[in-house]
Protein backbone atom coordinates (compact mmCIF):
# COMPACT_ATOMS: atom_id res chain seq x y z
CA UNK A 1 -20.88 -21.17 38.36
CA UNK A 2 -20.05 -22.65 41.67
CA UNK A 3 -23.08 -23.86 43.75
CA UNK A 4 -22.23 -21.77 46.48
CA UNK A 5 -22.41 -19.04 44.03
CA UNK A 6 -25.69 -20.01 42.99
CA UNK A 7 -26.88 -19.90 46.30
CA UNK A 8 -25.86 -16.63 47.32
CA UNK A 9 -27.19 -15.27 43.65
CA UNK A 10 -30.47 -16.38 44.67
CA UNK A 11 -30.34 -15.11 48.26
CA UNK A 12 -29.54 -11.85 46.96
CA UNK A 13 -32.02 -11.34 44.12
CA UNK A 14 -34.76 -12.94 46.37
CA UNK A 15 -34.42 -9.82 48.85
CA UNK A 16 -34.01 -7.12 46.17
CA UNK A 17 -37.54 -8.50 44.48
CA UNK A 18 -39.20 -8.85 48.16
CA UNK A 19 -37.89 -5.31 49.44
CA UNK A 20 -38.11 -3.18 45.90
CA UNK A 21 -40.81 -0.40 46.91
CA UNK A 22 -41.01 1.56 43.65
CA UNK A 23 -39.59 2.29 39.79
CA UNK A 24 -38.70 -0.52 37.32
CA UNK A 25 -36.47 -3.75 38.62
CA UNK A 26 -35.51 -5.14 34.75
CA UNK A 27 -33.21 -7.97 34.89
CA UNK A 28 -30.49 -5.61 33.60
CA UNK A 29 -31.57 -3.52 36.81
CA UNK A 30 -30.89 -6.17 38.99
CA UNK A 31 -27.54 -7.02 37.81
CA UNK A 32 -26.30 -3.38 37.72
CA UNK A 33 -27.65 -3.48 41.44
CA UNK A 34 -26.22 -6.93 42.20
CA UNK A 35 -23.23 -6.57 40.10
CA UNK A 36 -23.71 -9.82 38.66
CA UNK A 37 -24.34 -10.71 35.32
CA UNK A 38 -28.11 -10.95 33.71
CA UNK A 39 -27.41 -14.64 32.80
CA UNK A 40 -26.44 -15.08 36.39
CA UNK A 41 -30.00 -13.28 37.54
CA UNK A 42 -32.08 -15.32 34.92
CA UNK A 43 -30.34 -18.31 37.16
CA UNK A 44 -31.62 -17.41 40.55
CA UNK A 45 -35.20 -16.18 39.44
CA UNK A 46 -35.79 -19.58 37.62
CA UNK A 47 -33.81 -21.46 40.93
CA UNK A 48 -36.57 -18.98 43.15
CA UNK A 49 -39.22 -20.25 41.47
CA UNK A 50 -38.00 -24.36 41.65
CA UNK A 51 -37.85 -23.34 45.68
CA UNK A 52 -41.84 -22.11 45.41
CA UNK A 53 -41.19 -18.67 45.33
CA UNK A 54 -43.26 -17.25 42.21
CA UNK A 55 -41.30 -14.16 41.09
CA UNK A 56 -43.62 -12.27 37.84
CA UNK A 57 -42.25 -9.29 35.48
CA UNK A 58 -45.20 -7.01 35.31
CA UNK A 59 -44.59 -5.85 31.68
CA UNK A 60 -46.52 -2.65 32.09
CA UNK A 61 -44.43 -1.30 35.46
CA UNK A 62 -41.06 -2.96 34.20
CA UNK A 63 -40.63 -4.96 37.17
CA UNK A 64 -40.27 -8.34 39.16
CA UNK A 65 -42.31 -9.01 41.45
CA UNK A 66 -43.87 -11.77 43.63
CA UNK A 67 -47.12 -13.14 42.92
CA UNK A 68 -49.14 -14.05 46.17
CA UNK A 69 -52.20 -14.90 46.69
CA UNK A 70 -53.73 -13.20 49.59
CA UNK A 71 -54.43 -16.60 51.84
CA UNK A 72 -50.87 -16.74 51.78
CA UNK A 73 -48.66 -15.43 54.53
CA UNK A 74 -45.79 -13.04 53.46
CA UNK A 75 -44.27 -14.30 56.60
CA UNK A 76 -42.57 -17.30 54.66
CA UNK A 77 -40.16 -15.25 52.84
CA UNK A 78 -38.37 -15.22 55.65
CA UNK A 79 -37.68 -18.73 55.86
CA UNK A 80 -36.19 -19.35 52.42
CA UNK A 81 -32.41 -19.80 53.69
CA UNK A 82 -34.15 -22.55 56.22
CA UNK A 83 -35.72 -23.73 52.26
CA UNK A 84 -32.35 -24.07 51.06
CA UNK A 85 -30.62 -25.83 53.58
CA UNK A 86 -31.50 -29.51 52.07
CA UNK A 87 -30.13 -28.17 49.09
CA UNK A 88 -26.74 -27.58 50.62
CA UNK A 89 -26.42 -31.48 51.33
CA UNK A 90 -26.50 -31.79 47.53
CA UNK A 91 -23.40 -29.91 46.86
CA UNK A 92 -20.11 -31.66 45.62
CA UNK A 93 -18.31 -32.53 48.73
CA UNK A 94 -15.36 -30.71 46.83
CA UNK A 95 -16.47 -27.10 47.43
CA UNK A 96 -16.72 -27.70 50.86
CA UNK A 97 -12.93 -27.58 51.12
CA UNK A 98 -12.83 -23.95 50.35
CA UNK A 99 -14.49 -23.86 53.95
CA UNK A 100 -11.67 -26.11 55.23
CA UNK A 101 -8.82 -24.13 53.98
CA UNK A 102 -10.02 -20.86 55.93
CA UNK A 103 -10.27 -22.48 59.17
CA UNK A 104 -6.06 -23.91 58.84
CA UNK A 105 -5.61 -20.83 56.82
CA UNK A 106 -6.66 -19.00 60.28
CA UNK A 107 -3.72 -20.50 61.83
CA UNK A 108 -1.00 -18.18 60.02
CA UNK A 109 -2.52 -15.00 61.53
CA UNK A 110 -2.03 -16.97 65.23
CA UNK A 111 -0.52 -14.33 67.47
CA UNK A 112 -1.54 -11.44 65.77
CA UNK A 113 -4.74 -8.73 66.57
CA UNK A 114 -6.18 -9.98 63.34
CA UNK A 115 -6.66 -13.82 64.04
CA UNK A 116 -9.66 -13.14 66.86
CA UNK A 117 -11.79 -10.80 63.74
CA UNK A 118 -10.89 -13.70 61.08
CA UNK A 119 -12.02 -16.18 63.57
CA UNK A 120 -14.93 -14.48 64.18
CA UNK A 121 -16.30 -14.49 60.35
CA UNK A 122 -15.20 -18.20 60.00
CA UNK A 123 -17.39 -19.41 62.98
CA UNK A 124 -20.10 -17.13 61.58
CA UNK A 125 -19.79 -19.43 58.44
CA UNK A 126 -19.72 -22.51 60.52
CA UNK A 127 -22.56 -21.73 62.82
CA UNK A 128 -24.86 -20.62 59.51
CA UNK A 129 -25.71 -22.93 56.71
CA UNK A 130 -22.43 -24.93 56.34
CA UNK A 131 -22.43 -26.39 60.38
CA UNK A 132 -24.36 -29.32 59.63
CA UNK A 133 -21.64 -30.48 57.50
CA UNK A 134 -18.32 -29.75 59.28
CA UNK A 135 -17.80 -33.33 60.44
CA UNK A 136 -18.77 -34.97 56.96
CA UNK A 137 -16.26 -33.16 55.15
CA UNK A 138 -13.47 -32.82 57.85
CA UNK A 139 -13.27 -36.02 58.08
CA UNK A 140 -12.01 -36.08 54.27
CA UNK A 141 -9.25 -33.77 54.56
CA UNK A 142 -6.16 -33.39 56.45
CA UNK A 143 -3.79 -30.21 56.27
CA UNK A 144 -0.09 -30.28 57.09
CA UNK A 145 1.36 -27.19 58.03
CA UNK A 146 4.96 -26.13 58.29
CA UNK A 147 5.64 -24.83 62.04
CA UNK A 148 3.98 -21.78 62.94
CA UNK A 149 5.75 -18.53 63.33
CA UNK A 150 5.89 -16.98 66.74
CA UNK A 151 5.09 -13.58 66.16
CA UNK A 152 4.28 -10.57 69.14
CA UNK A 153 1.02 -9.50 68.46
CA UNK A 154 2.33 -6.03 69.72
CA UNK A 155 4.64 -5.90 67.04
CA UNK A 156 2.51 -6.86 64.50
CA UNK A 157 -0.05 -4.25 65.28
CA UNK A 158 2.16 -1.58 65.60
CA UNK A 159 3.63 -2.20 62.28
CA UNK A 160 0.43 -2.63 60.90
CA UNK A 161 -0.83 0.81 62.31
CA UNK A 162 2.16 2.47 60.95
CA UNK A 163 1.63 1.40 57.31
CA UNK A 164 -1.82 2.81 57.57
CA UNK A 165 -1.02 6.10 59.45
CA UNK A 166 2.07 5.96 56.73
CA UNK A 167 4.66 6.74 59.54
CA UNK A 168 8.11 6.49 59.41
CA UNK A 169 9.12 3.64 62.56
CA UNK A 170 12.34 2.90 64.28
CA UNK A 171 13.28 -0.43 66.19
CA UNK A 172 15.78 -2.86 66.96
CA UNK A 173 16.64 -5.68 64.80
CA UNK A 174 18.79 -8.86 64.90
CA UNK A 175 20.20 -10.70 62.25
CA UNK A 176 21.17 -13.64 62.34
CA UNK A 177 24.82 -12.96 61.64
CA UNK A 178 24.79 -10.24 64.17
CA UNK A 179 25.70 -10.27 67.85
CA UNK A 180 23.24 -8.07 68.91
CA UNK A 181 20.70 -6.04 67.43
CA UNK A 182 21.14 -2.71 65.83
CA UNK A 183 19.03 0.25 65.58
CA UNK A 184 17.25 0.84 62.11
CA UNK A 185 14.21 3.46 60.91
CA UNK A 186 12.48 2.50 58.24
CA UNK A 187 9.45 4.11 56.40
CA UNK A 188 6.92 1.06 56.39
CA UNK A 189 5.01 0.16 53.12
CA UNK A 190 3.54 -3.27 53.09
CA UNK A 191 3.83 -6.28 55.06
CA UNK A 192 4.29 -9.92 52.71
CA UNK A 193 3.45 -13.44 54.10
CA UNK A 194 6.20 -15.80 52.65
CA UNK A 195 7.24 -19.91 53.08
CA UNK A 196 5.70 -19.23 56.78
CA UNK A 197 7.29 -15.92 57.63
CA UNK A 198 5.64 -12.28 58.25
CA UNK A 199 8.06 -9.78 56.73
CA UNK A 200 7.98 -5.99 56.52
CA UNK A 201 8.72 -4.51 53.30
CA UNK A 202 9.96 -0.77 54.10
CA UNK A 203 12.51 2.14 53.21
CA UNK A 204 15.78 1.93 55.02
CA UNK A 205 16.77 5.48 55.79
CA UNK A 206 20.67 3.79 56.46
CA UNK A 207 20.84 2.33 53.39
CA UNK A 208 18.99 4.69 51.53
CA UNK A 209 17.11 1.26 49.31
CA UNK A 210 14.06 -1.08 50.24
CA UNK A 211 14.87 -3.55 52.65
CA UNK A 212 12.70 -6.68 53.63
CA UNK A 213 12.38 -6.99 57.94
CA UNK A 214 11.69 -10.12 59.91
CA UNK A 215 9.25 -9.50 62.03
CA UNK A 216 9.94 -12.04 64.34
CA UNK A 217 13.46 -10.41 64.77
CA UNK A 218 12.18 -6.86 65.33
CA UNK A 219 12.42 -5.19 68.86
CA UNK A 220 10.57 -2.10 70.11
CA UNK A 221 9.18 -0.78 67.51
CA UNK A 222 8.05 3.10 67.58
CA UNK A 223 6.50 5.27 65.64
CA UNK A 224 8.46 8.88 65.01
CA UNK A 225 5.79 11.19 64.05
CA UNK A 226 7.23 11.54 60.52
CA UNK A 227 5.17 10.94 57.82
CA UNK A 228 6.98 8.89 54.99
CA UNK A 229 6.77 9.16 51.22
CA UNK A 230 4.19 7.06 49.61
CA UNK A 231 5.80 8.06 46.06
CA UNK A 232 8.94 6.02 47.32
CA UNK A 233 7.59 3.15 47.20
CA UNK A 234 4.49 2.28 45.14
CA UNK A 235 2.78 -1.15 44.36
CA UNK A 236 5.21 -1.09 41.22
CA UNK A 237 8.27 -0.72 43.11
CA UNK A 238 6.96 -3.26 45.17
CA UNK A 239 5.95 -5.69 42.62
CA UNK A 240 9.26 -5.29 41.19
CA UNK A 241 11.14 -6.26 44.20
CA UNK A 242 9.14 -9.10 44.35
CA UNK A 243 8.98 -10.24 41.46
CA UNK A 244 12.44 -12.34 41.15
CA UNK A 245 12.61 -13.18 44.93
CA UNK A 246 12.89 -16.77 45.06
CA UNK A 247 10.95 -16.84 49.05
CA UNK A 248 11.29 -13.38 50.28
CA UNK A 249 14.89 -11.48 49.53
CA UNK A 250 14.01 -9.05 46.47
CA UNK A 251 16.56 -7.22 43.87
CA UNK A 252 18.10 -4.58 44.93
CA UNK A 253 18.32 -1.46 42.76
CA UNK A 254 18.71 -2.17 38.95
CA UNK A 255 21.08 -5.13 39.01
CA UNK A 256 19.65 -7.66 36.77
CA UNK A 257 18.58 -11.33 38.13
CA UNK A 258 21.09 -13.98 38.54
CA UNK A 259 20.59 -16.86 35.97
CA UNK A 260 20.62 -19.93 37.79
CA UNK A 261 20.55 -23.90 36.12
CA UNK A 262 20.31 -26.81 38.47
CA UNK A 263 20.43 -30.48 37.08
CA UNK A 264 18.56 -32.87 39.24
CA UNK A 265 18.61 -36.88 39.06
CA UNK A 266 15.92 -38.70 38.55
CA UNK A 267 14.73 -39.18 41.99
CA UNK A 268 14.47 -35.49 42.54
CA UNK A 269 13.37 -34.42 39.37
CA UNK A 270 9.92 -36.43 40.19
CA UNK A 271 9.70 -34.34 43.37
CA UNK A 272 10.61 -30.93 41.39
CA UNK A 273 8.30 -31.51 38.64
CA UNK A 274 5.56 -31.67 40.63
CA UNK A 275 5.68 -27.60 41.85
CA UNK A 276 5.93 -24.34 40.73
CA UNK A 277 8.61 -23.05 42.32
CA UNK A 278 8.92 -19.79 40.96
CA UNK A 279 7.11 -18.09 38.04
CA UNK A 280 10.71 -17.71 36.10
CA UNK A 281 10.43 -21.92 36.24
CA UNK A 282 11.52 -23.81 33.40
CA UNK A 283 12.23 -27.21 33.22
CA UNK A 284 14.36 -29.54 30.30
CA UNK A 285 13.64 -33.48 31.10
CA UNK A 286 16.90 -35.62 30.28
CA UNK A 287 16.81 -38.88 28.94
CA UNK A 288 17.53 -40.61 31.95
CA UNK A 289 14.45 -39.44 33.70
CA UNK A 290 16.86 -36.44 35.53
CA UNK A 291 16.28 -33.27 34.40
CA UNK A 292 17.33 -29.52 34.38
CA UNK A 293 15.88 -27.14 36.23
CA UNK A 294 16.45 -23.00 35.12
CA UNK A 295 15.07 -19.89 37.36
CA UNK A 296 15.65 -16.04 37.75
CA UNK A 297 16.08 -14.99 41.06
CA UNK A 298 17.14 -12.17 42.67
CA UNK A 299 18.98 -13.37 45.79
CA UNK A 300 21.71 -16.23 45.69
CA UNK A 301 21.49 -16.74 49.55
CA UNK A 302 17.76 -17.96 49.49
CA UNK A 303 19.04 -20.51 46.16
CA UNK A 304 21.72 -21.97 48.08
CA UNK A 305 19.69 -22.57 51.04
CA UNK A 306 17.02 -24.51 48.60
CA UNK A 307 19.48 -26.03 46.25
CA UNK A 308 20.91 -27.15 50.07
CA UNK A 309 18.27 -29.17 50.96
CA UNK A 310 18.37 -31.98 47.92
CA UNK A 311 21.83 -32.80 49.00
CA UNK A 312 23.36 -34.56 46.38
CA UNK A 313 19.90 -35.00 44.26
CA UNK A 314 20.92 -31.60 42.91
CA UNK A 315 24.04 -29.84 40.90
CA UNK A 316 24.53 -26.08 40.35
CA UNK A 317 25.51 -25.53 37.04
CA UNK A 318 25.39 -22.04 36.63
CA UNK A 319 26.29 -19.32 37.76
CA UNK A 320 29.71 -19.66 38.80
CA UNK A 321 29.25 -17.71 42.03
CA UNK A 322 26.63 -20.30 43.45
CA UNK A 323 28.59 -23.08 42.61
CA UNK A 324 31.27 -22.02 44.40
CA UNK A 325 28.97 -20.90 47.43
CA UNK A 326 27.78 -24.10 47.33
CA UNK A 327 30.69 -26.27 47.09
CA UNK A 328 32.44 -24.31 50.58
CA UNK A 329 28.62 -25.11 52.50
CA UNK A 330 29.09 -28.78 51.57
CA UNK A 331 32.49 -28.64 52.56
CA UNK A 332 31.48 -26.94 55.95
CA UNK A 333 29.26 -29.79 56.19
CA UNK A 334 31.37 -32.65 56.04
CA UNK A 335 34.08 -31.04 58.11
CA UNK A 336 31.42 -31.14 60.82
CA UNK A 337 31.17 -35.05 60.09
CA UNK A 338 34.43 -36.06 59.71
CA UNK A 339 35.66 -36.43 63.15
């Protein structure tokens, strides 16, 4: 058990004891109360009582109490956090990166209705028992972030709203192979953070399938009035379509996942090693330190792009289709070069 854990264990069963007015308090009490386990309550009474705060079990009422003399002042009980705080500067430097990763973490919700409320609770964090050791452990860590998103805050509330009023929504869109943008209404179901990018996950009534929605490329939105179907689209059909996107782009319908096998060189294959890059992952080292690299995925487009970016670290083996894909993006590139 974590010491922050510990901590908050002890906080908790310390108040239940001091503020239990009548019936039986049994450790198995507490725990049902707490819902933590007994082990986990034997923990914080023996940690209360290291602190100097004498908890008893009265055999004959079934309960645990606190056993004061009457010189002392019941006023103290409400200092035990201040108690604790010496304790805190005990604590592996380690956990305190949990802390760390909220605040960056805080950074992907920038420009949505959401970021002031999370940045509320994280300064409420900061400014209670962990301030005093911001600096120490900032100072340890540095986290590199991928550009930001620009998203409308707008947007992203009214997209939000509609998947909790479950209304159906219409608004522009632009892809990137389009012109101009194009009128769509989708029934919204769930909105996915992915590789940096807010996406809508949502029924297209035009194409009659789910359908996955930039939101950064989404225009106007309204809401219609018309309630959609929650059967349409459950946390099954949506685990499903995420299940073999490689980023974002999910199967559609039943068509099976493309097979895909990469060979790398040895360079890159120290690189690729090092991450799971999809849950399908599996990996055959060669005996020149290269290795091959095999995944199911659902959308070609988002493999080329990745398979892309190694330049000529990386081979497509198989399928067919990406290879060829491949091969006419490489040639697009060096006609661009040639001149």
């Amino acid at each position: 058990m974590s010491s922050y854990a510990m901590l908050a264990n002890a906080l908790k069963v310390h108040d239940l004891i001091f503020n239990y007015r009548r019936g039986k308090l049994t450790k198995p009490d507490i725990a049902k109360k707490l819902e933590i386990s007994e082990k986990q309550v034997t923990k914080a009474i023996d940690f209360l009582k290291v602190m100097g705060y004498p908890a008893q079990y009265d055999e004959a009422n079934e309960r645990w109490h606190y056993d004061w003399s009457p010189e002392k002042p019941l006023t103290i009980l409400s200092n035990l956090t201040d108690k604790l705080l010496p304790r805190l500067k005990e604590f592996p430097e380690s956990e305190f990166a949990v802390v760390l990763m909220l605040q960056h973490g805080l950074q992907m919700l920038k420009g949505t209705r959401l970021y002031g409320e999370a940045k509320q609770f994280i300064d409420l964090l900061n400014d209670d028992k962990l301030s005093m050791l911001r600096a120490q452990v900032s100072s340890m860590f540095t986290y590199q972030r991928r550009p930001a998103q620009l998203i409308d805050s707008e947007c992203f509330a009214d997209v939000a709203c509609a998947i909790y009023e479950r209304q159906q929504i219409t608004f522009m869109y632009q892809k990137p192979e389009d012109s101009k943008p194009a009128a769509r209404t989708v029934d919204p179901h769930h909105l996915v953070y992915s590789d940096e990018i807010w996406q809508l996950m949502g029924w297209d009534q035009m194409r009659n399938a789910v359908r996955t929605f930039s939101l950064t490329r989404m225009q106007r939105v309204r809401r219609t009035g018309v309630q959609c179907n929650p059967m349409r689209m459950g946390r099954a059909v949506i685990a499903e379509q995420l299940e073999h996107a490689f980023k974002m782009i999910g199967k559609g319908g039943k068509e099976p996942p493309h097979k895909v096998r990469l060979r790398f060189d040895p360079y890159a294959s120290a690189m690729v090693r090092e991450k799971l890059w999809h849950t399908s992952q599996e990996i055959t080292p060669y005996p020149d330190g290269g290795s091959e690299v095999r995944f199911e995925v659902a959308s070609l487009t988002e493999m080329e792009r990745w398979v892309m970016s190694w330049c000529n670290h990386c081979e497509v083996l198989e399928p067919p289709e990406l290879v060829e894909r491949v091969r006419q993006s490489a040639l697009a590139v060096l006609a661009k070069y040639q001149a």
